[in-house]
PDB file of N, CA and C in Angstrom:
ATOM      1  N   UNK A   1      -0.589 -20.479  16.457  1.00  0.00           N
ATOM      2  CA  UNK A   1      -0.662 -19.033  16.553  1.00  0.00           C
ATOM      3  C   UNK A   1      -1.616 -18.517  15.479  1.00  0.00           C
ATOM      4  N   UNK A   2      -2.612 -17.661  15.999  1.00  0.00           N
ATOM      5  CA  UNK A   2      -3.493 -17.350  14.999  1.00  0.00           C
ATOM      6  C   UNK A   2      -3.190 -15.487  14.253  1.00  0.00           C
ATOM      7  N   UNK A   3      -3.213 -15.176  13.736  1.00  0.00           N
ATOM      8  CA  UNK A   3      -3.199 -14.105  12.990  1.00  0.00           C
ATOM      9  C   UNK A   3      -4.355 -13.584  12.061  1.00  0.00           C
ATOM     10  N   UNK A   4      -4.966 -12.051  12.619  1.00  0.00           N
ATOM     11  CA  UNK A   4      -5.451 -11.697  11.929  1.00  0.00           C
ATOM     12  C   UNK A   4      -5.408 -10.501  10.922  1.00  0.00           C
ATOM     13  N   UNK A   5      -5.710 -10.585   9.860  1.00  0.00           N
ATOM     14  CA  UNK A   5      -4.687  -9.995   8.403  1.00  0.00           C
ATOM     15  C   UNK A   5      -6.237  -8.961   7.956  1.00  0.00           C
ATOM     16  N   UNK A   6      -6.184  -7.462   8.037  1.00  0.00           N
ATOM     17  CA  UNK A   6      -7.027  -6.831   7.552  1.00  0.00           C
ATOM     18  C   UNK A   6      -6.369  -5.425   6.697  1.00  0.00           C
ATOM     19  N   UNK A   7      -7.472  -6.757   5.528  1.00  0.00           N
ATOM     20  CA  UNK A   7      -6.464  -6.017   4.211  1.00  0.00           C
ATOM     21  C   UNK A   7      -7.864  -5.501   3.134  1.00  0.00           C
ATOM     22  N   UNK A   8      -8.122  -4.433   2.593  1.00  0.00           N
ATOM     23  CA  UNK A   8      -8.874  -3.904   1.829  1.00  0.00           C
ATOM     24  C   UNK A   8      -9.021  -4.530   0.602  1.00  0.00           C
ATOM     25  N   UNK A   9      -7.863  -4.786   0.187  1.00  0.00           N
ATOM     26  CA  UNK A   9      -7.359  -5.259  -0.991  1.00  0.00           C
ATOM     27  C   UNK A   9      -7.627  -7.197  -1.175  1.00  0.00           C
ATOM     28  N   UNK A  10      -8.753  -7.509  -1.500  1.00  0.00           N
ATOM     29  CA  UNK A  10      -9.384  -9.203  -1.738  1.00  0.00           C
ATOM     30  C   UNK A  10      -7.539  -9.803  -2.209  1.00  0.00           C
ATOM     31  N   UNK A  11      -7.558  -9.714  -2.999  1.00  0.00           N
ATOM     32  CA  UNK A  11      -5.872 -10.426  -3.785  1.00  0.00           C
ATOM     33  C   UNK A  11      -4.553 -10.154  -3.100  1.00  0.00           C
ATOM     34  N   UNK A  12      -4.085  -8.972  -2.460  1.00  0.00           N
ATOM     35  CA  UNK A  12      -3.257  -8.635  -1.764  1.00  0.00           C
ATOM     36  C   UNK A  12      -3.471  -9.907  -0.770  1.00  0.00           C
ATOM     37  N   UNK A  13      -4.813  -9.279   0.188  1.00  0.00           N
ATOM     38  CA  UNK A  13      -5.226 -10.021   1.406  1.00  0.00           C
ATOM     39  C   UNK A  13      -4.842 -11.768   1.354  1.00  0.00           C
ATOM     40  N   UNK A  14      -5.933 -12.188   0.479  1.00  0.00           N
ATOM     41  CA  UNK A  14      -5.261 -13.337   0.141  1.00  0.00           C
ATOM     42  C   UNK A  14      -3.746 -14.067  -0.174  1.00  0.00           C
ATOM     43  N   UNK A  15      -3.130 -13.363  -0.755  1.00  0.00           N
ATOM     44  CA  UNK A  15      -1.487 -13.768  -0.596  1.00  0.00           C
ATOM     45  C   UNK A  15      -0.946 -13.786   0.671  1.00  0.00           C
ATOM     46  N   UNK A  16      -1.021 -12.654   1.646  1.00  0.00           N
ATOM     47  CA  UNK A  16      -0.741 -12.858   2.984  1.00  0.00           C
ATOM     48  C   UNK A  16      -1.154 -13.771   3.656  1.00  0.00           C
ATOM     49  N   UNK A  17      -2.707 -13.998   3.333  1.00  0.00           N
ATOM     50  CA  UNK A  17      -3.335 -15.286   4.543  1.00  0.00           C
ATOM     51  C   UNK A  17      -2.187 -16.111   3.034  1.00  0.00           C
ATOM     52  N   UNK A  18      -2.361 -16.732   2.321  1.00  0.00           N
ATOM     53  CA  UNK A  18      -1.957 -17.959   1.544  1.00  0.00           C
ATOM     54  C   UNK A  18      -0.354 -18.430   2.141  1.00  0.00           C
ATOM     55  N   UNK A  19       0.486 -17.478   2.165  1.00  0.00           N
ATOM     56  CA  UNK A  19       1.873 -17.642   2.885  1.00  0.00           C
ATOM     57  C   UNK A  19       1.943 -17.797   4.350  1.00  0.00           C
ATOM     58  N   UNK A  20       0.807 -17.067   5.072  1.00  0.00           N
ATOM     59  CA  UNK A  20       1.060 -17.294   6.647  1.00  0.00           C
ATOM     60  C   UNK A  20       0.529 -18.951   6.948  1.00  0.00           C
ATOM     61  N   UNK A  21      -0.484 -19.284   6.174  1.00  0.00           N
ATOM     62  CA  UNK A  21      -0.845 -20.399   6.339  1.00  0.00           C
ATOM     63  C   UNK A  21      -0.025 -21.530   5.978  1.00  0.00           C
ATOM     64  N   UNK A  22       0.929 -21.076   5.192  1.00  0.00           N
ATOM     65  CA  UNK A  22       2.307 -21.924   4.547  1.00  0.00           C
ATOM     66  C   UNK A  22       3.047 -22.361   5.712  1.00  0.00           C
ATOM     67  N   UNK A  23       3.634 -21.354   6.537  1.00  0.00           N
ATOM     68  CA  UNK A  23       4.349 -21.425   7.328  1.00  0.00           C
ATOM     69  C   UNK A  23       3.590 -22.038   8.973  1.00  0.00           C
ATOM     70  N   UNK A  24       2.261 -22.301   8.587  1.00  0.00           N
ATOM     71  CA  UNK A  24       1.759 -23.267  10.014  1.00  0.00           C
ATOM     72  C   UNK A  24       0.825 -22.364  10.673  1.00  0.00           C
ATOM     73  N   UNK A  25       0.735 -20.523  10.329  1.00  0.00           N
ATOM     74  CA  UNK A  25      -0.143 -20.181  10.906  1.00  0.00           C
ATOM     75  C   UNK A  25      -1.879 -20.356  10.999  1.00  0.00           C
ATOM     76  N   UNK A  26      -2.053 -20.014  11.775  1.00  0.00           N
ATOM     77  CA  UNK A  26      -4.215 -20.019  11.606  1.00  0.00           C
ATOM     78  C   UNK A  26      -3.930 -18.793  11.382  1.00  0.00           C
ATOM     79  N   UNK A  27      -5.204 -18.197  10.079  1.00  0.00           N
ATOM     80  CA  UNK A  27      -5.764 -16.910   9.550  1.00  0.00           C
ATOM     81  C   UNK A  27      -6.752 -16.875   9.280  1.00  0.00           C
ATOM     82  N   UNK A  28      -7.293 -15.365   9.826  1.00  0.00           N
ATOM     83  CA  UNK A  28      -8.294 -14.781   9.818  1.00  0.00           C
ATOM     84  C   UNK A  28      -8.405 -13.901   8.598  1.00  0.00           C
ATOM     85  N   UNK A  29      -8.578 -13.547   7.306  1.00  0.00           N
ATOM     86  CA  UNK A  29      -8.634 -12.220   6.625  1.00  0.00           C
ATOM     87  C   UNK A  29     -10.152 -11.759   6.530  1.00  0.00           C
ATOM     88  N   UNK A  30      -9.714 -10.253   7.087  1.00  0.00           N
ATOM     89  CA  UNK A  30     -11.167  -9.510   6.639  1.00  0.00           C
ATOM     90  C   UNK A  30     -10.821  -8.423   5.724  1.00  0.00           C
ATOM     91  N   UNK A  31     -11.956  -7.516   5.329  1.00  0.00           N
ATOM     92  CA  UNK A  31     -11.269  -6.975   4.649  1.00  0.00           C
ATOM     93  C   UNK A  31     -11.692  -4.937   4.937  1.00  0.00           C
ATOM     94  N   UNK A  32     -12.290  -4.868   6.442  1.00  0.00           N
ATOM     95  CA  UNK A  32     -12.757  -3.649   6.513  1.00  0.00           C
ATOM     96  C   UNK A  32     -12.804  -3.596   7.969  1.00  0.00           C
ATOM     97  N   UNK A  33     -12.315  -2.756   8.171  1.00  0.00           N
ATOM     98  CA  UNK A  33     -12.527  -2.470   9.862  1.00  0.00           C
ATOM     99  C   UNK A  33     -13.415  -2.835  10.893  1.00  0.00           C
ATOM    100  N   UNK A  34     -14.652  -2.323  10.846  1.00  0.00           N
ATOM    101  CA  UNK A  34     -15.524  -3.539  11.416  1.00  0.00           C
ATOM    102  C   UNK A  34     -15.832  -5.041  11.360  1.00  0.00           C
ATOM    103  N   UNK A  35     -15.663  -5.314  10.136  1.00  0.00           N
ATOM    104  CA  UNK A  35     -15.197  -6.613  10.269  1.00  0.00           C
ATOM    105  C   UNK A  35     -13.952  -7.330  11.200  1.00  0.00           C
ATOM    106  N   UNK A  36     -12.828  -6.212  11.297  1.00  0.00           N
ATOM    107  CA  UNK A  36     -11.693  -6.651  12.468  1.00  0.00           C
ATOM    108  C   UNK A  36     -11.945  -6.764  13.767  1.00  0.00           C
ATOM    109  N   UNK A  37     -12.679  -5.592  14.117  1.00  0.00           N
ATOM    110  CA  UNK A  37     -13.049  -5.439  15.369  1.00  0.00           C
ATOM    111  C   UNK A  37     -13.684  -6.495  15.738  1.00  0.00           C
ATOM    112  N   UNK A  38     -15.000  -6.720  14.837  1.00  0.00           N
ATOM    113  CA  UNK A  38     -15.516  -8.047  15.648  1.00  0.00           C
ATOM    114  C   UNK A  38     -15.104  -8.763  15.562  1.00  0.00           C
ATOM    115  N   UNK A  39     -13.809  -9.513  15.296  1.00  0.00           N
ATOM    116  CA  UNK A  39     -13.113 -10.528  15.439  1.00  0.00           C
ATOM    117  C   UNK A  39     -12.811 -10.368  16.995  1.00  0.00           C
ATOM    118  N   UNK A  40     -11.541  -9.763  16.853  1.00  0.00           N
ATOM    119  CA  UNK A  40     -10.661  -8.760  17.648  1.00  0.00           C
ATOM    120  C   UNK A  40     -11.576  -9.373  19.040  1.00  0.00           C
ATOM    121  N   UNK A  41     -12.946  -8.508  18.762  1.00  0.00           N
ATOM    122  CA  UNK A  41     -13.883  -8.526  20.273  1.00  0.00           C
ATOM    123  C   UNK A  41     -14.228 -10.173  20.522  1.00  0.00           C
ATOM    124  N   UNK A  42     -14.221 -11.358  19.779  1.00  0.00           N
ATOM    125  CA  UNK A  42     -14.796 -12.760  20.172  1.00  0.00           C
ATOM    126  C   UNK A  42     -13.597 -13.513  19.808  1.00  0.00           C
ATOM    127  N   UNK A  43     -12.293 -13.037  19.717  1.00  0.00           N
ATOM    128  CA  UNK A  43     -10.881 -14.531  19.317  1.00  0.00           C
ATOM    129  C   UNK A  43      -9.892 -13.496  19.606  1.00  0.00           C
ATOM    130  N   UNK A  44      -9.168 -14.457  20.179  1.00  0.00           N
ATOM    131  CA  UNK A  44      -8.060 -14.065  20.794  1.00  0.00           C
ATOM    132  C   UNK A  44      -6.910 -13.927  19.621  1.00  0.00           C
ATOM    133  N   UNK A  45      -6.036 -13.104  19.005  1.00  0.00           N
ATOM    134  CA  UNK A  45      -5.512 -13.563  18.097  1.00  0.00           C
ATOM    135  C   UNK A  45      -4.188 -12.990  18.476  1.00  0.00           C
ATOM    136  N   UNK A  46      -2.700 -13.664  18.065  1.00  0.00           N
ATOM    137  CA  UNK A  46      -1.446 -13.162  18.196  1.00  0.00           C
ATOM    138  C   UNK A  46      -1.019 -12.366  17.793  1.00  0.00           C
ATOM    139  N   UNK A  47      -1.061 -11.905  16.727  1.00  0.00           N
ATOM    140  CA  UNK A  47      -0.641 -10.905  15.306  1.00  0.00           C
ATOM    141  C   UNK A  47      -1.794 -10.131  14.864  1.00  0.00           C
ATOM    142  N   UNK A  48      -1.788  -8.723  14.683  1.00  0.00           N
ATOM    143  CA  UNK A  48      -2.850  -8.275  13.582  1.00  0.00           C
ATOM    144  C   UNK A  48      -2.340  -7.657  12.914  1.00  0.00           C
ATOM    145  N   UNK A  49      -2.222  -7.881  11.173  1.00  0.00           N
ATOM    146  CA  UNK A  49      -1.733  -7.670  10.205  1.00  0.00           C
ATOM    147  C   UNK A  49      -2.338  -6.279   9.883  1.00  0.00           C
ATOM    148  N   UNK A  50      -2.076  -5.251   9.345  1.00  0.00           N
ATOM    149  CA  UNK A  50      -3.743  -3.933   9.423  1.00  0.00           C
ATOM    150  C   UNK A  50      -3.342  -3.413   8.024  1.00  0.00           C
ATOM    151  N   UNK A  51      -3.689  -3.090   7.123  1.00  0.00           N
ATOM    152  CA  UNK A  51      -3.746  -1.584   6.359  1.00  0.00           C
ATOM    153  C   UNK A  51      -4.506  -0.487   6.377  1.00  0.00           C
ATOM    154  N   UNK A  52      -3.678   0.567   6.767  1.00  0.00           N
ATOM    155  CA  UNK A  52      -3.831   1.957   7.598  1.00  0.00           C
ATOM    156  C   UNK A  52      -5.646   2.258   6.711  1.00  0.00           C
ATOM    157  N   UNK A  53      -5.580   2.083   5.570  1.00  0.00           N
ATOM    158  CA  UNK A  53      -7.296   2.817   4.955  1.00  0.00           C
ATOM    159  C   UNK A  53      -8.131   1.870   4.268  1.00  0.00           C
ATOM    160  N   UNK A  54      -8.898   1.281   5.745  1.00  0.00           N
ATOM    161  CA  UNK A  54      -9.790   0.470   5.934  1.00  0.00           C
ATOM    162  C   UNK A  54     -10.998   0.981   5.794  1.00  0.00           C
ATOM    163  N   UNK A  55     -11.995   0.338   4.933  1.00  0.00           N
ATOM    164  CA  UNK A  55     -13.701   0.712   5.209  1.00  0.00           C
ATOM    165  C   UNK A  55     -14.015   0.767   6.437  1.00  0.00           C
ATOM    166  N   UNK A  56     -14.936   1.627   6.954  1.00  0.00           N
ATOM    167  CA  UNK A  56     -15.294   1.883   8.315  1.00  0.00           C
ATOM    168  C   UNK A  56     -14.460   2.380   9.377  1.00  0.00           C
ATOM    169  N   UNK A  57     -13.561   1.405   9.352  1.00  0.00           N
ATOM    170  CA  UNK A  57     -12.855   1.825  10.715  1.00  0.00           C
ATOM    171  C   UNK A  57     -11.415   1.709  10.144  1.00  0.00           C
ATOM    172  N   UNK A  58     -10.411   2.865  10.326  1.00  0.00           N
ATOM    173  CA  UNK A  58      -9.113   2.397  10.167  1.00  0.00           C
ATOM    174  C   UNK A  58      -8.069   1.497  10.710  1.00  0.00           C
ATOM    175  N   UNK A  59      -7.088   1.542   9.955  1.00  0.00           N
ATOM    176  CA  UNK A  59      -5.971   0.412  10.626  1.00  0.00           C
ATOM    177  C   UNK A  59      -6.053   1.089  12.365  1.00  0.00           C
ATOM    178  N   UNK A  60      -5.670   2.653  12.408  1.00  0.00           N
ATOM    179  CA  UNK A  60      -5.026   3.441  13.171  1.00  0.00           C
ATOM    180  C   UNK A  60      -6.292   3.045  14.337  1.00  0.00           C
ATOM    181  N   UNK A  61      -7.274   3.098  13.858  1.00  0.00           N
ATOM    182  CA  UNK A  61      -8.766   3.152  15.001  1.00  0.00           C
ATOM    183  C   UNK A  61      -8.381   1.793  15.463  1.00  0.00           C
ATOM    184  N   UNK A  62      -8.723   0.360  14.440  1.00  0.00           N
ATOM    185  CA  UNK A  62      -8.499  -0.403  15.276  1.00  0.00           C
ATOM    186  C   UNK A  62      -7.322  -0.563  16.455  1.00  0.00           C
ATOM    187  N   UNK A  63      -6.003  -0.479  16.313  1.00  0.00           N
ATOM    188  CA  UNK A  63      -5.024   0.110  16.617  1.00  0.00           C
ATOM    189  C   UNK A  63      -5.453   0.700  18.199  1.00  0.00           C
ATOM    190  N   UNK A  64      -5.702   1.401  18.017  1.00  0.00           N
ATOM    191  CA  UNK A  64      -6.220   2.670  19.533  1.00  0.00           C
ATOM    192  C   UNK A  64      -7.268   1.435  20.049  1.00  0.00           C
ATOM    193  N   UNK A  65      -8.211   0.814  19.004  1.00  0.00           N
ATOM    194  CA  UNK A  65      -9.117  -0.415  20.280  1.00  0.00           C
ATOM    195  C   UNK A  65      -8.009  -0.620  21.106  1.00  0.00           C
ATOM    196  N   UNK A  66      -7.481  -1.511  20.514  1.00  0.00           N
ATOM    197  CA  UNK A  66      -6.519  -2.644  20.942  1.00  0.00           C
ATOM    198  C   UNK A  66      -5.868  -1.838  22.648  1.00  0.00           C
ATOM    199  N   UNK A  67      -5.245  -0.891  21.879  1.00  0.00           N
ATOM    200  CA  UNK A  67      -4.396   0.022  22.982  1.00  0.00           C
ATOM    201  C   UNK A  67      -5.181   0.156  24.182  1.00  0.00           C
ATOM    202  N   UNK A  68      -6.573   0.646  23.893  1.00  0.00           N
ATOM    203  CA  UNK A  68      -7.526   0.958  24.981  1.00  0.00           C
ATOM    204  C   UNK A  68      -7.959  -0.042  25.719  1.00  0.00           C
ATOM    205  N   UNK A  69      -8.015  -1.498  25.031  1.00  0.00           N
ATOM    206  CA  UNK A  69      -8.473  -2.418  25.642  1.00  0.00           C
ATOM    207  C   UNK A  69      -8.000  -2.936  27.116  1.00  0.00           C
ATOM    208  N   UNK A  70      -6.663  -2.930  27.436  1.00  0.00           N
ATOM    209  CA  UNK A  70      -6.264  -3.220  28.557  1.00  0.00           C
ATOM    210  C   UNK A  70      -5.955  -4.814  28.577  1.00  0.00           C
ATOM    211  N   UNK A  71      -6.241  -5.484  27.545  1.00  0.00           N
ATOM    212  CA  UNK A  71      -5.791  -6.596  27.434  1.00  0.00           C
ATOM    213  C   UNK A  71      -4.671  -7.402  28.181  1.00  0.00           C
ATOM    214  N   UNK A  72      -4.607  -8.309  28.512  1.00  0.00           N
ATOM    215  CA  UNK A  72      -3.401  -8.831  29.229  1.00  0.00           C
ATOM    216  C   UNK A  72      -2.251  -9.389  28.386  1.00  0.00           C
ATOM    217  N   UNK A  73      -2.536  -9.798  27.465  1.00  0.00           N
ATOM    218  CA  UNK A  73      -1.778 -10.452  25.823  1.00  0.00           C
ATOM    219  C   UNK A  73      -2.565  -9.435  24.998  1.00  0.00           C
ATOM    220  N   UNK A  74      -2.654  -8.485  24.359  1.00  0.00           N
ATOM    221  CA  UNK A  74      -2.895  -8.302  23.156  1.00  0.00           C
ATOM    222  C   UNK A  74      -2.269  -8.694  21.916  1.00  0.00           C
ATOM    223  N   UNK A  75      -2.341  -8.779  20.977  1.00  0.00           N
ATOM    224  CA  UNK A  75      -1.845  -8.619  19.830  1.00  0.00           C
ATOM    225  C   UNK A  75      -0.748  -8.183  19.377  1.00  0.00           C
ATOM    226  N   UNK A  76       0.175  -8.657  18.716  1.00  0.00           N
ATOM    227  CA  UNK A  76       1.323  -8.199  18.112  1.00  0.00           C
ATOM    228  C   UNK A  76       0.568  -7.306  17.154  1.00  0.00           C
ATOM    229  N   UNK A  77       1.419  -6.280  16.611  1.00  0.00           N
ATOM    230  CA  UNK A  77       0.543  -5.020  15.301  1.00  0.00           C
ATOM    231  C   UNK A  77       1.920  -4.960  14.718  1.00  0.00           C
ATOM    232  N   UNK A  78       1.298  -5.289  13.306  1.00  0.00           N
ATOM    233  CA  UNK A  78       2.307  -4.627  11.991  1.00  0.00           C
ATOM    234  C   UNK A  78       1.181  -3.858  11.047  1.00  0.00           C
ATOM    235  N   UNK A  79       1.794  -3.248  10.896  1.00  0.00           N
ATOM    236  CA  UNK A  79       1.261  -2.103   9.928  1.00  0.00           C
ATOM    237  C   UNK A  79       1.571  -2.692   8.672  1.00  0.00           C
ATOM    238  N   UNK A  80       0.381  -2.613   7.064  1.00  0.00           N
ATOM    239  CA  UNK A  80       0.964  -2.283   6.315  1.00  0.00           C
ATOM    240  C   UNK A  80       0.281  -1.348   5.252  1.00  0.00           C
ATOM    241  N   UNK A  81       1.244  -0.418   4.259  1.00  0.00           N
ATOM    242  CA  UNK A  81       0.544   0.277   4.001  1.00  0.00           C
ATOM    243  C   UNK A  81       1.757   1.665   3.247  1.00  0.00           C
ATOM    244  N   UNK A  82       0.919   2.519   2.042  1.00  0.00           N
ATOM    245  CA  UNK A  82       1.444   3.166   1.417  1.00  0.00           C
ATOM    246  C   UNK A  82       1.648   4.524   1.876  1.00  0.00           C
ATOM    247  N   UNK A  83       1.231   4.766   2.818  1.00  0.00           N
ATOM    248  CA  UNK A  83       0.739   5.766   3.843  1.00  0.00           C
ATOM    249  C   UNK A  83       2.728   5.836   4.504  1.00  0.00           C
ATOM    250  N   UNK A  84       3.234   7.100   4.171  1.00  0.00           N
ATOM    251  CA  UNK A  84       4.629   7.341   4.469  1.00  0.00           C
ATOM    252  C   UNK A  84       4.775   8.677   5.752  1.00  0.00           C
ATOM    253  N   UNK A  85       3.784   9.465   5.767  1.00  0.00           N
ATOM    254  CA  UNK A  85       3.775  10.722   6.305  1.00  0.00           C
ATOM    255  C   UNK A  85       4.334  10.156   7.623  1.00  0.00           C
ATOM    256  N   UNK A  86       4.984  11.067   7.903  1.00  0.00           N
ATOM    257  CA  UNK A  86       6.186  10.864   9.659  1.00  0.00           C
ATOM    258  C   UNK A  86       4.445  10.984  10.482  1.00  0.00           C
ATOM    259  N   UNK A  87       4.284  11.553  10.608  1.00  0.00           N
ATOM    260  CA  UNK A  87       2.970  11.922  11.898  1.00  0.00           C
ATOM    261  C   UNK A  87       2.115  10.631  11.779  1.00  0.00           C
ATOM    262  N   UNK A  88       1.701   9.877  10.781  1.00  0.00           N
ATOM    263  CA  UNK A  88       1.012   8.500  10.994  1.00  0.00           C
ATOM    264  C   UNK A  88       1.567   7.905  11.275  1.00  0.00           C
ATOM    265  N   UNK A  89       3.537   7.752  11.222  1.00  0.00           N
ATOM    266  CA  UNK A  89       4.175   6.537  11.199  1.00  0.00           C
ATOM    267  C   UNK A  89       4.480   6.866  13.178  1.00  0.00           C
ATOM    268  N   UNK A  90       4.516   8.246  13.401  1.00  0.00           N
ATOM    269  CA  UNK A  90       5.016   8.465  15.034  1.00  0.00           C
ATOM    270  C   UNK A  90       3.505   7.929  15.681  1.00  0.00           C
ATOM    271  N   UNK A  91       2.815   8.090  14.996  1.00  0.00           N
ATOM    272  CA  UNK A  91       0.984   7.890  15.948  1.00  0.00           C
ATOM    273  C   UNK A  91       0.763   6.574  16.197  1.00  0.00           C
ATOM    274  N   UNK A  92       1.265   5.873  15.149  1.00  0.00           N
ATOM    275  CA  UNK A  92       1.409   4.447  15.210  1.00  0.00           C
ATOM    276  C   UNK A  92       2.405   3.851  15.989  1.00  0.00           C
ATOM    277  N   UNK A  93       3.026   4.080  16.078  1.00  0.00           N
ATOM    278  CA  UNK A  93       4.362   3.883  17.052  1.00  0.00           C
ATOM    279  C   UNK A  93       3.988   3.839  18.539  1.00  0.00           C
ATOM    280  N   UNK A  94       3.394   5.352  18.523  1.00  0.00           N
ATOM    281  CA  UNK A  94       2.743   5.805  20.078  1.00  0.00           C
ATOM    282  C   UNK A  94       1.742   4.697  20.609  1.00  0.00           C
ATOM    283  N   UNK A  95       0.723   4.425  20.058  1.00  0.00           N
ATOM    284  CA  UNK A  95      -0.109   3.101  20.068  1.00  0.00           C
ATOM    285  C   UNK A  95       0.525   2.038  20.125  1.00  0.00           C
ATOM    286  N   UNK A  96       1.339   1.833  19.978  1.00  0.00           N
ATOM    287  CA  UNK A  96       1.979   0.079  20.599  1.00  0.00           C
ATOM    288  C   UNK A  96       2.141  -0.440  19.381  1.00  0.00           C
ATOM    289  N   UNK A  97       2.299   0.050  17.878  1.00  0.00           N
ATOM    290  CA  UNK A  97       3.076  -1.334  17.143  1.00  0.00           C
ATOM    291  C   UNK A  97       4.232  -1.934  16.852  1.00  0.00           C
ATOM    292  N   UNK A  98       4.069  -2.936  16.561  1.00  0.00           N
ATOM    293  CA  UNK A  98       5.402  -3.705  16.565  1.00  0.00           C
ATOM    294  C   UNK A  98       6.561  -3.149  15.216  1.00  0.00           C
ATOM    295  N   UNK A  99       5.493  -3.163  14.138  1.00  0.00           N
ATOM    296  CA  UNK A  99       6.360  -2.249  12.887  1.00  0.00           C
ATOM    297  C   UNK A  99       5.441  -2.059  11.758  1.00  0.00           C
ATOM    298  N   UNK A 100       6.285  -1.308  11.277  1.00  0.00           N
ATOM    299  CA  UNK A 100       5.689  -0.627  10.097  1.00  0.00           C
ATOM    300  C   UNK A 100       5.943  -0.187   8.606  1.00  0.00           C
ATOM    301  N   UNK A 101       5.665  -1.258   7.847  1.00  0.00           N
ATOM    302  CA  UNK A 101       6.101  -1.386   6.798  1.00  0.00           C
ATOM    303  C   UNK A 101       5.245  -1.063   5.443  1.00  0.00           C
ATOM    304  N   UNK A 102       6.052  -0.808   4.724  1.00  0.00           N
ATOM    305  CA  UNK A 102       5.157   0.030   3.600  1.00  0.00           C
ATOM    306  C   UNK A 102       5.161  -0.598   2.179  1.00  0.00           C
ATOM    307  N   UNK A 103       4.200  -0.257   1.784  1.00  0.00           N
ATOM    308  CA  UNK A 103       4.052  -1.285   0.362  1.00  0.00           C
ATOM    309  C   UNK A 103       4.755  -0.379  -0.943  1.00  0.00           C
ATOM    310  N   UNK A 104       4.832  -0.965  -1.817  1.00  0.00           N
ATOM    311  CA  UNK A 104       4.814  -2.204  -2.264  1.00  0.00           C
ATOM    312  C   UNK A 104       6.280  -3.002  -1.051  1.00  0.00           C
ATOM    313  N   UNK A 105       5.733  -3.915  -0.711  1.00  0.00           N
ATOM    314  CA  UNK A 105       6.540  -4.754   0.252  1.00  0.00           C
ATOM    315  C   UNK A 105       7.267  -6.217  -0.717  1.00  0.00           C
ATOM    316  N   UNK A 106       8.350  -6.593  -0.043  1.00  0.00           N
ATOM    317  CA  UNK A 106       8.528  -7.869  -0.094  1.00  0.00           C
ATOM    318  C   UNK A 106       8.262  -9.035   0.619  1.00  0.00           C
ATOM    319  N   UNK A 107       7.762 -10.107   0.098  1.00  0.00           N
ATOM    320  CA  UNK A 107       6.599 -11.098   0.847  1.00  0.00           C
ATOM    321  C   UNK A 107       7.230 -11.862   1.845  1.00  0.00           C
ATOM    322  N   UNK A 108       8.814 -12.103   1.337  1.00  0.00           N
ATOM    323  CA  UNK A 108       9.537 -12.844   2.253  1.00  0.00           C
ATOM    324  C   UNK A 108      10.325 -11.972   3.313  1.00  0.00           C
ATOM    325  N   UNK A 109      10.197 -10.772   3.476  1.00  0.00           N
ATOM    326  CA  UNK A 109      10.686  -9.591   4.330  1.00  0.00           C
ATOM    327  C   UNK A 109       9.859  -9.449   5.200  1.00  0.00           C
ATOM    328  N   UNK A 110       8.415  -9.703   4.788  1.00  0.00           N
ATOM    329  CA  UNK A 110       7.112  -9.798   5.582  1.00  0.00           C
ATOM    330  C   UNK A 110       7.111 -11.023   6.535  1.00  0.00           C
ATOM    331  N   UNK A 111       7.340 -11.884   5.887  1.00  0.00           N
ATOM    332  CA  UNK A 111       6.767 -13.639   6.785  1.00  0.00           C
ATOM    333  C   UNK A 111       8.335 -13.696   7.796  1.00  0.00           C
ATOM    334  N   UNK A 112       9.536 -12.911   7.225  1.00  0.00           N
ATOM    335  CA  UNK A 112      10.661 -12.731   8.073  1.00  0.00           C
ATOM    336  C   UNK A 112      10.202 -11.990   9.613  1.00  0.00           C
ATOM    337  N   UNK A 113       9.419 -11.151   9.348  1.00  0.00           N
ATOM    338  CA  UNK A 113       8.862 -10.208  10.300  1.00  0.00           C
ATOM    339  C   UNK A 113       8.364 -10.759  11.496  1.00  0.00           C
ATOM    340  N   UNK A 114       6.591 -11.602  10.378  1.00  0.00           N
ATOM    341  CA  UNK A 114       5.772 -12.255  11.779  1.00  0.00           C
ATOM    342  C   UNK A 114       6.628 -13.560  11.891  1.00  0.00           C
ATOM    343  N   UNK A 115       7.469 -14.215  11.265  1.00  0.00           N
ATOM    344  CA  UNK A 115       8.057 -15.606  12.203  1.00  0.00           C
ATOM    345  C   UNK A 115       9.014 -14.712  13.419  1.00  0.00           C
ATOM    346  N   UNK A 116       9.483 -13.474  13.135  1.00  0.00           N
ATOM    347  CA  UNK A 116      10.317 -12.855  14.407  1.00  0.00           C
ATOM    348  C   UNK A 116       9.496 -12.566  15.557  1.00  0.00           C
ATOM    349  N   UNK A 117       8.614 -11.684  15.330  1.00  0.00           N
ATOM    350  CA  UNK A 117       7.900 -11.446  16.018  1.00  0.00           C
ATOM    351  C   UNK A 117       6.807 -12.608  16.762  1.00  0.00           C
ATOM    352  N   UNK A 118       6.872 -13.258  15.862  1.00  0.00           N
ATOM    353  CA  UNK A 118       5.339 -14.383  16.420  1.00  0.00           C
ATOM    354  C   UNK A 118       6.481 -15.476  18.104  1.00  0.00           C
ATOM    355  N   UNK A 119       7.873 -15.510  17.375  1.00  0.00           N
ATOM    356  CA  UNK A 119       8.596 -16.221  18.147  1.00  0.00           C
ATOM    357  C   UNK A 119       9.560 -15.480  19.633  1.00  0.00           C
ATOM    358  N   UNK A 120       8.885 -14.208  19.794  1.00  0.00           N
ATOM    359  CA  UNK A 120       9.948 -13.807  20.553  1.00  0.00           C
ATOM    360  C   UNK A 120       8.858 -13.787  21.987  1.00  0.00           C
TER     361      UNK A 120
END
């Protein structure tokens, strides 16, 4: 199962890919919105990890790709991110994610998440 993790943050980012890869996943980390997308557009991936305030393109934009795409499997979506306001967390919701969790996070609350999600 591959997962892709787009995280702004180089050191954050890295801890997430470092633990998903623990647990057997393939990872992708980028670290800016266009960089996701073109993933997104050439690999198929299970999971996309996002934080909502991405260079270029946001979590929320990529997000709406995905939605728009029509995909037959898309992507599992977890949100993460410091971003609390009810109206981003309902917009996100509306778009199809799986959840939405807010930082500062716990790492093993996290990898609890995508092994749930990656397995259902």
């Amino acid at each position: 199962m591959d997962i892709l993790i787009a995280e702004k943050s180089v050191e954050f980012g890295e801890l997430i890919e470092y633990q998903c890869s623990g647990l057997g996943y393939g990872t992708r980390l980028v670290h800016d919105g266009r960089e996701a997308l073109l993933e997104l557009k050439t690999k198929r991936f299970h999971l996309l990890l996002t934080d909502l305030l991405l260079p270029f393109y946001t979590g929320l934009e990529i997000i709406h790709f995905i939605h728009q795409s029509g995909w037959e499997e898309p992507p599992r979506k977890i949100i993460l991110t410091r971003i609390t306001n009810e109206q981003t967390v309902q917009k996100a919701f509306s778009l199809g994610i799986d959840d939405y969790i807010t930082k500062p996070l716990d790492m093993d609350f996290l990898m609890h998440r995508i092994n749930k999600l990656l397995t259902l």
